[in-house]
Protein backbone atom coordinates (compact mmCIF):
# COMPACT_ATOMS: atom_id res chain seq x y z
CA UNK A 1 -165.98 129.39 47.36
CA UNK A 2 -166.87 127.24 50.26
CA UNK A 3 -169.06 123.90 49.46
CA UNK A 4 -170.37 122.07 51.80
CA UNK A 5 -170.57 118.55 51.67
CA UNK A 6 -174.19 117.59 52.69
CA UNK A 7 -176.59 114.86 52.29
CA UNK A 8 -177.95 116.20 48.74
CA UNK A 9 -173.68 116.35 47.45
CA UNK A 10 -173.45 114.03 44.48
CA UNK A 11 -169.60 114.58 44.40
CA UNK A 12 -168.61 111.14 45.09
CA UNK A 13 -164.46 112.12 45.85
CA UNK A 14 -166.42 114.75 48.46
CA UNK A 15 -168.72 111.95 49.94
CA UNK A 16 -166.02 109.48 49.83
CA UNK A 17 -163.46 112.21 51.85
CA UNK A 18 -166.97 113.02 53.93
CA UNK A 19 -166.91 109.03 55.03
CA UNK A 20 -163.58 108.50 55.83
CA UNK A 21 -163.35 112.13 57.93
CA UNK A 22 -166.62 110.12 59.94
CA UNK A 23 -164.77 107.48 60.44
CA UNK A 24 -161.44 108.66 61.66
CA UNK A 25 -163.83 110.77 64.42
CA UNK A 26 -165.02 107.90 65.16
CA UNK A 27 -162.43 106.07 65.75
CA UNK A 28 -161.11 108.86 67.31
CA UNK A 29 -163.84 109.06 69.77
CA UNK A 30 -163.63 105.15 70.69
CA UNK A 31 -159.42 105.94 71.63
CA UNK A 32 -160.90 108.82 73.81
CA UNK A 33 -163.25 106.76 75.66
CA UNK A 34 -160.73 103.74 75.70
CA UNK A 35 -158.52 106.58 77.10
CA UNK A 36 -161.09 107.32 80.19
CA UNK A 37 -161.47 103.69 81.30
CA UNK A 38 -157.49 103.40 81.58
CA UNK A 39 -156.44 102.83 85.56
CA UNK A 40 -152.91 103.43 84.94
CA UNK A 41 -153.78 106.63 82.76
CA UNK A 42 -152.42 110.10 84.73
CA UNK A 43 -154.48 112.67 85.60
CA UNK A 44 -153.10 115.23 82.65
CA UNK A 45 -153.95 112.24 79.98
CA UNK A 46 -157.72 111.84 81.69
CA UNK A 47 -158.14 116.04 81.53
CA UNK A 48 -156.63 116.61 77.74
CA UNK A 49 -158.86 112.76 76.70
CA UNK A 50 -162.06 115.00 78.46
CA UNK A 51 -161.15 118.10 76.88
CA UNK A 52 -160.51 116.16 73.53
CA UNK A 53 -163.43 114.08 73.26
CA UNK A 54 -165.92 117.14 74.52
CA UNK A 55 -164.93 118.97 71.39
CA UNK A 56 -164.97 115.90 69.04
CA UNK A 57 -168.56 115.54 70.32
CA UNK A 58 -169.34 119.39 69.45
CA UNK A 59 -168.68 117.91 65.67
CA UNK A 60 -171.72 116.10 66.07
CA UNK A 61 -170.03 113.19 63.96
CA UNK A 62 -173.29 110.40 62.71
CA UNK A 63 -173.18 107.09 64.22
CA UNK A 64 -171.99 104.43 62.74
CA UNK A 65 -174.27 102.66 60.20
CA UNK A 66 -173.63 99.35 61.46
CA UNK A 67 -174.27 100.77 65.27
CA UNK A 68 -177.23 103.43 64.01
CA UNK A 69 -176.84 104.87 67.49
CA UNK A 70 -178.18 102.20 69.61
CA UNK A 71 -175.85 101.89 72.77
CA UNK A 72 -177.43 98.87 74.43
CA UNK A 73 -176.85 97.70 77.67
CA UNK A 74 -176.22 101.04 79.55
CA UNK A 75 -175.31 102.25 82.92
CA UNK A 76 -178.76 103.00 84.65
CA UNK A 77 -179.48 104.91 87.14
CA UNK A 78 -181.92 103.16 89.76
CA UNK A 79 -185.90 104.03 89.42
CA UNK A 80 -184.26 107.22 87.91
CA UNK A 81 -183.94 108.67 91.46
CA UNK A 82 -180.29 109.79 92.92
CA UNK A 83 -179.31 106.74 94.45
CA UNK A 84 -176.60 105.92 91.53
CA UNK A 85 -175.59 102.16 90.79
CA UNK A 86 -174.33 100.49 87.98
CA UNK A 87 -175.81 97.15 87.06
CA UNK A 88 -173.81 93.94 87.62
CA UNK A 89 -172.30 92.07 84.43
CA UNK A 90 -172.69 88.67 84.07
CA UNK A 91 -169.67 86.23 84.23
CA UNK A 92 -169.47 86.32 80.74
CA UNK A 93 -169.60 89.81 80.29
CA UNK A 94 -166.50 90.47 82.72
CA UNK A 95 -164.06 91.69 80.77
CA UNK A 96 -160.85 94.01 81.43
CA UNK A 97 -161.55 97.63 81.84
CA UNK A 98 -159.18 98.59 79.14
CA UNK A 99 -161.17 98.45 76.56
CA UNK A 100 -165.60 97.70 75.25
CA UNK A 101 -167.02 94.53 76.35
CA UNK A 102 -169.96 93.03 74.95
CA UNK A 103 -169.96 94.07 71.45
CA UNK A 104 -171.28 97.75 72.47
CA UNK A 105 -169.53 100.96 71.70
CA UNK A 106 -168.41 103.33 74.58
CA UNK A 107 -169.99 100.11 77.15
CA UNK A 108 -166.90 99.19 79.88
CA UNK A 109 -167.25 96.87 82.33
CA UNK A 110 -164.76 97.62 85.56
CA UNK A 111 -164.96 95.22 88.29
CA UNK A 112 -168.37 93.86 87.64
CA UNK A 113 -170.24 96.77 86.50
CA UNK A 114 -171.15 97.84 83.21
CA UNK A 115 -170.68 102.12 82.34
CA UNK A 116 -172.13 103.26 78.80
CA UNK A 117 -169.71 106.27 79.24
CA UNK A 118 -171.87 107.71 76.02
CA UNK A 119 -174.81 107.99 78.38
CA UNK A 120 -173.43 110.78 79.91
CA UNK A 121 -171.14 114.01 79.18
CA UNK A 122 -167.26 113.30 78.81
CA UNK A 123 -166.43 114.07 82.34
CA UNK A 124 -168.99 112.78 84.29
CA UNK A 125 -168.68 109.30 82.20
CA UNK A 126 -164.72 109.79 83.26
CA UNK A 127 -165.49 110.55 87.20
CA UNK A 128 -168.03 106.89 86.84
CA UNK A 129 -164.91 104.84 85.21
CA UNK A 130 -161.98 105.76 87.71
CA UNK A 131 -164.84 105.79 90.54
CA UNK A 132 -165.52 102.24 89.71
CA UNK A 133 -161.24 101.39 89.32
CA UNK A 134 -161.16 102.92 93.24
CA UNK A 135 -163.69 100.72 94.47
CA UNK A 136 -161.95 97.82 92.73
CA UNK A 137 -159.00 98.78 94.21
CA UNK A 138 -159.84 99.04 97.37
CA UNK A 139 -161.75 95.50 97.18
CA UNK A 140 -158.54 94.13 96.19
CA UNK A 141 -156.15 95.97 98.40
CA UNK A 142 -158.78 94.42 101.24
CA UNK A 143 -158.54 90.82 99.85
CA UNK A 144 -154.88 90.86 99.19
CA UNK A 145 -154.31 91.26 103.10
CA UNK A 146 -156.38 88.89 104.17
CA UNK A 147 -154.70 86.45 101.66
CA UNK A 148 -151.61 87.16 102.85
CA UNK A 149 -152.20 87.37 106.33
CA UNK A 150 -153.56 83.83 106.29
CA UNK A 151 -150.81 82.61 103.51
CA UNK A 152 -148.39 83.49 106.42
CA UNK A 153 -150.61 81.94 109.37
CA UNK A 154 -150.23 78.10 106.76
CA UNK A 155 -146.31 79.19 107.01
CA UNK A 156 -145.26 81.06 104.46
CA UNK A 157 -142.95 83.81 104.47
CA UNK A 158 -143.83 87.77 104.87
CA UNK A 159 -140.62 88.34 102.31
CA UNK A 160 -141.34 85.28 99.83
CA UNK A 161 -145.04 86.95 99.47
CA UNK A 162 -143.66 90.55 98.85
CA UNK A 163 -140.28 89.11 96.73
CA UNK A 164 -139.20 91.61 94.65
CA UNK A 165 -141.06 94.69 96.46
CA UNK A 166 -138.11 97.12 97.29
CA UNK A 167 -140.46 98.77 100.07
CA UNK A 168 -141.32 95.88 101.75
CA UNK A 169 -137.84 94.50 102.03
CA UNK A 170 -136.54 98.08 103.39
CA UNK A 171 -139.48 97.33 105.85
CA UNK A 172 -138.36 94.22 106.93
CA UNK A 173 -134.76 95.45 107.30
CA UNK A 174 -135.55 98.59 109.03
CA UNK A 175 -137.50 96.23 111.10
CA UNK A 176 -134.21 93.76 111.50
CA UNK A 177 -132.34 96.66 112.75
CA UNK A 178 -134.46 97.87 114.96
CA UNK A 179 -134.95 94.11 116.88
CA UNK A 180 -131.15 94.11 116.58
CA UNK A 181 -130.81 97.48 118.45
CA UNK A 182 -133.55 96.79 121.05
CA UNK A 183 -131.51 93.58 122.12
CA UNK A 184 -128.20 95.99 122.57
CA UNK A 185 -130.30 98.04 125.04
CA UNK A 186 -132.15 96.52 127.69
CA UNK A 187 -134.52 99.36 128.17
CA UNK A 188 -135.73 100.26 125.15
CA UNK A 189 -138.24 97.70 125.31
CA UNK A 190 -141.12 98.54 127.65
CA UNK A 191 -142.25 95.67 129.82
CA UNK A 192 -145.22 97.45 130.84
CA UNK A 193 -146.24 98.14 126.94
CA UNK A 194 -145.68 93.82 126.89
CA UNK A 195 -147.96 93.23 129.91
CA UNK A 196 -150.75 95.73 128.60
CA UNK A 197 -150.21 93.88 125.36
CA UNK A 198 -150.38 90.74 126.80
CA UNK A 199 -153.66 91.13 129.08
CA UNK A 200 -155.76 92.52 125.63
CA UNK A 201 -154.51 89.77 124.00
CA UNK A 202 -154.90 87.36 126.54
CA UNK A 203 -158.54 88.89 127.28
CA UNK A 204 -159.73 87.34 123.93
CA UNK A 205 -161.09 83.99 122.97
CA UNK A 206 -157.93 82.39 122.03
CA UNK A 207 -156.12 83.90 125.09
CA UNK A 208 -153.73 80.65 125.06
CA UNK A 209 -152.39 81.68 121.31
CA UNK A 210 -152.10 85.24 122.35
CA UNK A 211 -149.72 85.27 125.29
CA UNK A 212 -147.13 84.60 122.92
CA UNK A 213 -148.31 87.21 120.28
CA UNK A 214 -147.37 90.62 121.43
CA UNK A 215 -144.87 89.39 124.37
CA UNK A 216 -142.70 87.24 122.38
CA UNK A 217 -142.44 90.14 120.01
CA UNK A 218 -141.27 92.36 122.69
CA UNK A 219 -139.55 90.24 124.61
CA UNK A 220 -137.34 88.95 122.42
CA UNK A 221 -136.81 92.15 121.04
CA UNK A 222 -134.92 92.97 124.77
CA UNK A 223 -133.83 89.63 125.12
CA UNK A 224 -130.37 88.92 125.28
CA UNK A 225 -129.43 92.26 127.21
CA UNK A 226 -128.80 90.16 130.43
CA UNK A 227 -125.87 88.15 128.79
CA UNK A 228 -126.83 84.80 130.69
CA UNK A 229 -124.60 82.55 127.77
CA UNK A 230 -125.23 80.58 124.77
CA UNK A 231 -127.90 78.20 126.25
CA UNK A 232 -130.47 81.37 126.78
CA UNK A 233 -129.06 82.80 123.09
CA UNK A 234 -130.21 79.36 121.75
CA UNK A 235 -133.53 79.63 122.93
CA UNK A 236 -134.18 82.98 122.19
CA UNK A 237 -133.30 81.79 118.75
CA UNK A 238 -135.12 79.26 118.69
CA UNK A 239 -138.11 81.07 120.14
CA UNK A 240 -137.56 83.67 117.70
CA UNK A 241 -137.86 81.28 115.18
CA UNK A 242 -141.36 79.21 116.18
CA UNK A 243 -142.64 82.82 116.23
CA UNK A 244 -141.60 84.20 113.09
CA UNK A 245 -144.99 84.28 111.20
CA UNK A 246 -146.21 86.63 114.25
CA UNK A 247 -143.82 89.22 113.51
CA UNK A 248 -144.35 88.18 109.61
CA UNK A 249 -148.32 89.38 110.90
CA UNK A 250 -147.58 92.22 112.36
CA UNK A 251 -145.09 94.05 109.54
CA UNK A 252 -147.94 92.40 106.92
CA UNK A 253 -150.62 95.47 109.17
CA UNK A 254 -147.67 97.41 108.62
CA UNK A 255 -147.78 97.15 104.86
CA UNK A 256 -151.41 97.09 104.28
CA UNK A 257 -151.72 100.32 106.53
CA UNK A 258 -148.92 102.12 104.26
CA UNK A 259 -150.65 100.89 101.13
CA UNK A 260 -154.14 101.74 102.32
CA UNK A 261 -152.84 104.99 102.49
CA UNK A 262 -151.08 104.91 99.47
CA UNK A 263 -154.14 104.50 97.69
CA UNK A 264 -156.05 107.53 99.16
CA UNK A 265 -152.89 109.92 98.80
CA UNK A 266 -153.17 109.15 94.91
CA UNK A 267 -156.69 108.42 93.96
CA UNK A 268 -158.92 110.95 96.16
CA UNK A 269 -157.08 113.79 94.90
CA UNK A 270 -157.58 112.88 91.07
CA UNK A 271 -160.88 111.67 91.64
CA UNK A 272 -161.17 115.25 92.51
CA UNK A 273 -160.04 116.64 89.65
CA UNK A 274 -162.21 114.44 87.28
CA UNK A 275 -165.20 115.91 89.55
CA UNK A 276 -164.12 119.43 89.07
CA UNK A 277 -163.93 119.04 85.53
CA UNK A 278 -167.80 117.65 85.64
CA UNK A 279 -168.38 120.31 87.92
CA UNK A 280 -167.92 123.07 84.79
CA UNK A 281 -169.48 120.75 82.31
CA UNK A 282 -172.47 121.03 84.50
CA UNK A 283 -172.17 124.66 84.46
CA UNK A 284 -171.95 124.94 81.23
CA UNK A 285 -174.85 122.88 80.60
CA UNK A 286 -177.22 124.80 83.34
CA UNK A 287 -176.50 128.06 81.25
CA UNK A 288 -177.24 126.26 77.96
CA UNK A 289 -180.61 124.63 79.03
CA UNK A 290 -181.04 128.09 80.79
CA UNK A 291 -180.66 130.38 77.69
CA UNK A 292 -182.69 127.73 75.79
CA UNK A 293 -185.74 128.97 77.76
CA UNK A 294 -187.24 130.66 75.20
CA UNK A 295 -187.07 128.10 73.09
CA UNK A 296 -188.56 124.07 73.08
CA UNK A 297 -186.26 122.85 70.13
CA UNK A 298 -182.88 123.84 71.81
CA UNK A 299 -183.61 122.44 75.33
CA UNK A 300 -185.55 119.64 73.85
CA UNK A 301 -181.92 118.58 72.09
CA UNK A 302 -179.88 119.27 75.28
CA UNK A 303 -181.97 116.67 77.26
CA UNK A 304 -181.74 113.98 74.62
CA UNK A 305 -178.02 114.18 74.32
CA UNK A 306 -177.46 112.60 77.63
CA UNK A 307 -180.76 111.93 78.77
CA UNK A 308 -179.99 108.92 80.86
CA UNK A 309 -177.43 111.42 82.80
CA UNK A 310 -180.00 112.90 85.29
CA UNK A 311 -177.27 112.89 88.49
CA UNK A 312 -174.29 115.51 89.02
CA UNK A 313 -170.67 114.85 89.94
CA UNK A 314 -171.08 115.26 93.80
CA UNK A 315 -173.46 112.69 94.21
CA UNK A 316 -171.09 110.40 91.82
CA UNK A 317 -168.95 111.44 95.26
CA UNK A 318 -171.11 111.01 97.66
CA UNK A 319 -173.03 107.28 96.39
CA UNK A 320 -170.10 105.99 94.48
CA UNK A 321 -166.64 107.21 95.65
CA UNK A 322 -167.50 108.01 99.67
CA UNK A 323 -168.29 104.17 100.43
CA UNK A 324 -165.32 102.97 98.97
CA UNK A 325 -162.95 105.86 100.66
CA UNK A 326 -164.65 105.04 104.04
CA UNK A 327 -163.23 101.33 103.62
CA UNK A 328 -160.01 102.04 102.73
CA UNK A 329 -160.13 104.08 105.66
CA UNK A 330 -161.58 101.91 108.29
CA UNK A 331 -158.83 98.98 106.73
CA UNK A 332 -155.95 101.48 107.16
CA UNK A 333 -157.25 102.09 110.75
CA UNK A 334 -157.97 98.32 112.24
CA UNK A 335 -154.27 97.16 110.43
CA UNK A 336 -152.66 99.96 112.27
CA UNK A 337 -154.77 99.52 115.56
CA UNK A 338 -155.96 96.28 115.64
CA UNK A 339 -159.72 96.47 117.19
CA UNK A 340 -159.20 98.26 120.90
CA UNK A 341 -161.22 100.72 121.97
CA UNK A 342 -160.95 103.99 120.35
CA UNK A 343 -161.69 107.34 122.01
CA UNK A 344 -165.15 107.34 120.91
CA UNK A 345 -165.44 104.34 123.04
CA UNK A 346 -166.62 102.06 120.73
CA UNK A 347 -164.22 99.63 118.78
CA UNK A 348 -162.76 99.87 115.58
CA UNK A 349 -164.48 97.45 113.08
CA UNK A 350 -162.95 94.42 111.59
CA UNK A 351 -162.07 95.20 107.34
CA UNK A 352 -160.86 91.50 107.34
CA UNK A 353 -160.19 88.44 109.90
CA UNK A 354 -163.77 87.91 111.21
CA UNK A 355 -163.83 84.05 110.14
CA UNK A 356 -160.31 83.16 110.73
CA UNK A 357 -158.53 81.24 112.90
CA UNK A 358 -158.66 82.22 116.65
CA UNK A 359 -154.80 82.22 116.83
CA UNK A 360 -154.60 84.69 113.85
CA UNK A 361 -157.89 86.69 114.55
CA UNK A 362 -156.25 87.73 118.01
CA UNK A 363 -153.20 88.56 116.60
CA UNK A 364 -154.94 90.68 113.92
CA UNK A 365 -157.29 92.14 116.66
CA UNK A 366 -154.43 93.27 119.14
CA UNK A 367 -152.60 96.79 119.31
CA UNK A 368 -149.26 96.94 117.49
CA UNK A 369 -145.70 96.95 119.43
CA UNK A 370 -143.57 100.29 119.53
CA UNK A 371 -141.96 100.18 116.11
CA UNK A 372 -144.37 99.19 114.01
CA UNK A 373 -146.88 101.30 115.39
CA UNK A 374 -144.20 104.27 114.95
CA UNK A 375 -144.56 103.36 111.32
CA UNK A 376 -148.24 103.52 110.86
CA UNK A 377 -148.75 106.81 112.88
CA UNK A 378 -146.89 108.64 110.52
CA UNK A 379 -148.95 106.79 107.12
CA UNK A 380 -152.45 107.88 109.14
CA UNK A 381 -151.26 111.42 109.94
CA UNK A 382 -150.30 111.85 105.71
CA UNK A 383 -154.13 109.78 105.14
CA UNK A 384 -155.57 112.80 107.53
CA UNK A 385 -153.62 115.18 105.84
CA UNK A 386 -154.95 114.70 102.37
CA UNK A 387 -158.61 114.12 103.31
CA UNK A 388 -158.40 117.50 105.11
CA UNK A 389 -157.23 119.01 102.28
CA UNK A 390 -159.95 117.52 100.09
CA UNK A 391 -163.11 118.11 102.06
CA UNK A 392 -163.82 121.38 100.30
CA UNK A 393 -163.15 120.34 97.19
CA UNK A 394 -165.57 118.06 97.97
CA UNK A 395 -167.80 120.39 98.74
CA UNK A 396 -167.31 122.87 96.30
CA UNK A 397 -168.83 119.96 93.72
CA UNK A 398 -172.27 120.77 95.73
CA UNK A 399 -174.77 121.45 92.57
CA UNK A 400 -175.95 124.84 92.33
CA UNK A 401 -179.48 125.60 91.86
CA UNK A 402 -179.36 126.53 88.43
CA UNK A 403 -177.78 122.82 87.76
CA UNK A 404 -180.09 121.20 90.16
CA UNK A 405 -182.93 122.85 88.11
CA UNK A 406 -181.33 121.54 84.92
CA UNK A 407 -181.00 117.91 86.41
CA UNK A 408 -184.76 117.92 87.65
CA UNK A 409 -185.62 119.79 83.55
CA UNK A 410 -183.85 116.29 82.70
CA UNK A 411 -186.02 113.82 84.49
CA UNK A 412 -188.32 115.55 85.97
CA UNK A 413 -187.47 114.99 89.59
CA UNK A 414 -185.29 116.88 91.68
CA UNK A 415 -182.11 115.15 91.69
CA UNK A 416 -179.67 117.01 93.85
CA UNK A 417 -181.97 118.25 96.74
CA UNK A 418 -181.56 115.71 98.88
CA UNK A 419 -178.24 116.19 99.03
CA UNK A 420 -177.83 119.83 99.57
CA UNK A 421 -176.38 119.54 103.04
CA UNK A 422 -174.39 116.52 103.15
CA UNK A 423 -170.73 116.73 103.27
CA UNK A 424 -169.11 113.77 101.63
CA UNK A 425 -165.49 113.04 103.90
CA UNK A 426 -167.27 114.33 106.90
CA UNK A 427 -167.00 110.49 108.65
CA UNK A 428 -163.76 109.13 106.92
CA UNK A 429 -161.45 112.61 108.29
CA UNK A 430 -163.65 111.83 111.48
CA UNK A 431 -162.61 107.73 111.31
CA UNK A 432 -158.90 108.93 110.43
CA UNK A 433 -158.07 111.29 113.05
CA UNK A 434 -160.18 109.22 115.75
CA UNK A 435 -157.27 106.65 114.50
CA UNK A 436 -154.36 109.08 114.15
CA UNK A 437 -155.05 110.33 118.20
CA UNK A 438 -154.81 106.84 119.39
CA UNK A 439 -151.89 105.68 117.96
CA UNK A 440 -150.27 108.80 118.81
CA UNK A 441 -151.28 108.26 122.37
CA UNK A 442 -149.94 105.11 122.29
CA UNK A 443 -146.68 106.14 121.20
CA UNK A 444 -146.83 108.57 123.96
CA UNK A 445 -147.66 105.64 126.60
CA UNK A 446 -144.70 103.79 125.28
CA UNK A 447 -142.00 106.87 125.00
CA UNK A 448 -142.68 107.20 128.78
CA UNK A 449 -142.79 103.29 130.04
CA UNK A 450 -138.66 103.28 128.09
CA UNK A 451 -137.52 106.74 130.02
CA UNK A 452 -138.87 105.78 132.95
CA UNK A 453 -136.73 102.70 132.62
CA UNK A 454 -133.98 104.46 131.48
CA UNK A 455 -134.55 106.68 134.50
CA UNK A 456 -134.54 103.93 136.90
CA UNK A 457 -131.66 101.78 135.83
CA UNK A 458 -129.51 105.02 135.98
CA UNK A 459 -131.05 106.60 139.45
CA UNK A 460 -129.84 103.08 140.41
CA UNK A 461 -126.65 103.20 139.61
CA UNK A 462 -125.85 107.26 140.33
CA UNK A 463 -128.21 108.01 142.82
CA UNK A 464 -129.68 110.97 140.67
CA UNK A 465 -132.83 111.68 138.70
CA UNK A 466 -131.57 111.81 134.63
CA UNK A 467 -133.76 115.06 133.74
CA UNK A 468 -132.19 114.82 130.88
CA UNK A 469 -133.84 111.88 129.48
CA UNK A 470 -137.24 113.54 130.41
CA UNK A 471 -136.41 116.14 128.94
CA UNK A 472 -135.67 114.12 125.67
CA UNK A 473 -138.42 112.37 125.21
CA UNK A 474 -141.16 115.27 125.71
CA UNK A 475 -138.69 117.08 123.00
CA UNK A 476 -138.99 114.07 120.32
CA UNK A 477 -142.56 113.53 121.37
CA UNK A 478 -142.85 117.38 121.02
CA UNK A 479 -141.02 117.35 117.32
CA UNK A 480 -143.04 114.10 116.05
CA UNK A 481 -146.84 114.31 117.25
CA UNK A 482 -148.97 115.53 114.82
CA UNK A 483 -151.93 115.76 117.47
CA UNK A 484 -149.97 116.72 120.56
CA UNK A 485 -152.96 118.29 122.20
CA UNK A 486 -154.89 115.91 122.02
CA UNK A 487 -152.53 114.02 124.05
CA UNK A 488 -152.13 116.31 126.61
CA UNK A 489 -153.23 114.07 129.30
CA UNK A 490 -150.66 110.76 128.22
CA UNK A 491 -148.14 113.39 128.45
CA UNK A 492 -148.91 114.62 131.93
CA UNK A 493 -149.73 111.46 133.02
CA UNK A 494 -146.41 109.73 131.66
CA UNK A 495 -144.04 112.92 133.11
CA UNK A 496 -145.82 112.14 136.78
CA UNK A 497 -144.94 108.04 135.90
CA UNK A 498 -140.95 108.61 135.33
């Protein structure tokens, strides 16, 4: 015989087991949503805490008696329209993501917003949380270089900053060895690639700071070759020296372009996945409301379980995780080309900088030399890469009618419509490979300045034209561009050069 253990029981052992089962869901449920605010959490933990908690919700557990349901202080959505913020917390009401803040159940606060992730359905409260860790992220990941950009302008050290980072110091030796080789061959430093260097540095306010910025990079990178003895060694060294922070500058772009990339490789793809898995709960709940037609009570219920949920996943995408990716983007692309004229013809815009010192701003602003550009060609091509590979999964998060009908049953407005025909990484993948084709047509410009170098000291010295070395270089150019047609023109206009 099965009993069931209702309000009218008067079995106290079966109301006492009936209590603590409610409050091990319970407490169940808060670990869940604990679980959906965690940054660090993978994507496997986020999907099985979704799953999880969706189920533990199908109990239909009661509220606490001390809480009697009331979830103050929640995530609203502004004039109930689609234009999704979160509110700001106070000071006092900052508190670390990892767990409630303010005394509310199920209410996080991540970077200065507040999320009532019971508000809305499992998923969708998951795709808010990690949307609002991104955005943090990519605040910080901003901040942090200009920090340390202008911690090394006041003198300190680019490895002192970064102690301890295992990637940064195989940057800096990678970049050590490549100086080291450079001053064992005279012509694999482009004075041409110095001069251009120069005259955009030179161009800007602060012209008198930046004639030693890119040259004394390059130059002393070559210098040395001509053997002239230890007095012109000592100077270079000393040289070298005075300038250190510059090439302490340039490797910091170097690291803030591979970390702005870093970011995107990990987070846009399991933002993703969080959105798919809202995607189906909005399915599911379209066909619900749907076969609830027929009758008031069941579709009355469905819209007062989240009925301060009246958005979908995409435009979670599109109003909350879009900004932020088009930042990280247009960081990754001024650190890698400083702010020269792109081939839209307009110039790149400044992530960080704008009210620094001239000295440092015209470093910051000016084009990269050969090896660290090298570097941050190959980090924007992987960027490209996975924002490619995203943009229709973007797009497949587009509401269908049957869920924008559900979302306007909801409010009564029609909440998706406005966004039927916007695609979401449309102008990031345009920003990216906009960046990725002019550093790779700068790397083309510079290939061809150091063969035909190479091809003039030797033509000196034999008489004949090296086609060899031509040869070479449109092969390695040929094996590493990721955009080689769109480089076409550098490449026939560097062949007719050597």
């Amino acid at each position: 015989r099965v009993t069931i253990i209702d309000d009218n029981c008067n079995i106290d052992l079966l109301n006492h087991v009936k209590h603590k089962a409610a409050e091990c869901a319970r407490d169940a449920r808060i670990d869940l949503e604990s679980r959906l605010a965690r940054e660090n959490s993978s994507i496997s933990s986020l999907l099985e805490a979704i799953r999880d908690l969706r189920e533990l919700l199908e109990l239909q557990v009661p509220p606490s008696p001390s809480t009697n349901g009331n979830n103050n202080g929640t995530h609203t959505n502004k004039n109930g329209d689609v234009v999704i913020t979160t509110t700001a917390a106070t000071p006092k009401q900052k508190t670390n993501a990892s767990g409630a803040g303010g005394g509310h159940q199920g209410l996080f606060h991540v970077g200065g917003f507040r999320i009532q992730v019971r508000d809305h359905p499992p998923a969708l409260a998951c795709l808010l949380l990690q949307s609002a860790h991104f955005t943090l992220l990519v605040r910080r990941a901003i901040e942090e270089t200009e920090s340390n950009t202008q911690l090394i302008f006041e003198g300190e050290s680019l490895s002192k900053l970064h102690g301890g980072d295992t990637n940064v110091e195989q940057l800096l030796q990678n970049n050590s060895s490549d100086a080291e080789s450079n001053s064992n061959n005279h012509a694999s430093t482009p004075t041409s690639t110095t001069a251009n260097m120069d005259t955009s540095v030179g161009s800007s306010k602060g012209g008198a700071a930046g004639g030693t910025t890119a040259s004394s990079i390059s130059t002393n990178a070559g210098g040395g070759a001509g053997g002239s003895g230890s007095s012109t060694v000592s100077s270079t060294a000393k040289k070298t020296s005075s300038n250190q922070w510059k090439y302490d500058i340039l490797d910091a772009r170097v690291i803030a372009t591979i970390r702005a990339a870093e970011v995107v490789q990990r987070w846009l793809p399991r933002l993703l996945q969080i959105g798919n898995a809202a995607h189906e709960d909005e399915k599911r709940r379209a066909a619900r409301i749907g076969g609830h037609k027929g009758s008031d009570g069941g579709k009355e219920d469905d819209q007062d379980e989240y009925k301060n949920s009246s958005f979908s996943a995409f435009e979670v995408v599109l109003t909350n995780i879009t900004p932020a990716l088009n930042l990280i983007v247009e960081h990754a692309a001024f650190c890698a080309l400083g702010s020269s004229t792109r081939t839209s013809g307009s110039d790149i815009k400044m992530s960080f900088g704008k009210r620094t010192q001239d000295k440092l701003r015209v470093l910051l602003r000016s084009p990269l030399p050969p090896a660290q550009s090298s570097k941050c060609s190959k980090e924007l091509a992987k960027l490209v890469e996975v924002i490619v590979n995203s943009s229709s999964t973007a797009n497949g998060l587009r509401p269908t009618q049957a869920i924008a009908a559900a979302l306007a049953s909801t409010k009564g407005s029609s909440a998706s419509s406005a966004f039927a025909r916007i695609s979401p990484l449309d102008d990031c993948r345009l920003l990216a490979e906009e960046a990725v084709v002019t550093v790779e047509k700068r790397r083309c410009i510079y290939a061809f300045d150091v063969c035909s170098r190479t091809c003039f000291s030797r033509a000196q010295g034999s008489g004949k034209f090296d086609i060899e070395s031509l040869l070479g270089c449109l092969q390695n150019l040929l094996n590493e561009l990721t955009r080689a047609e769109d480089c076409a023109d550098e490449v026939e206009k560097g062949c007719e050069i050597v």
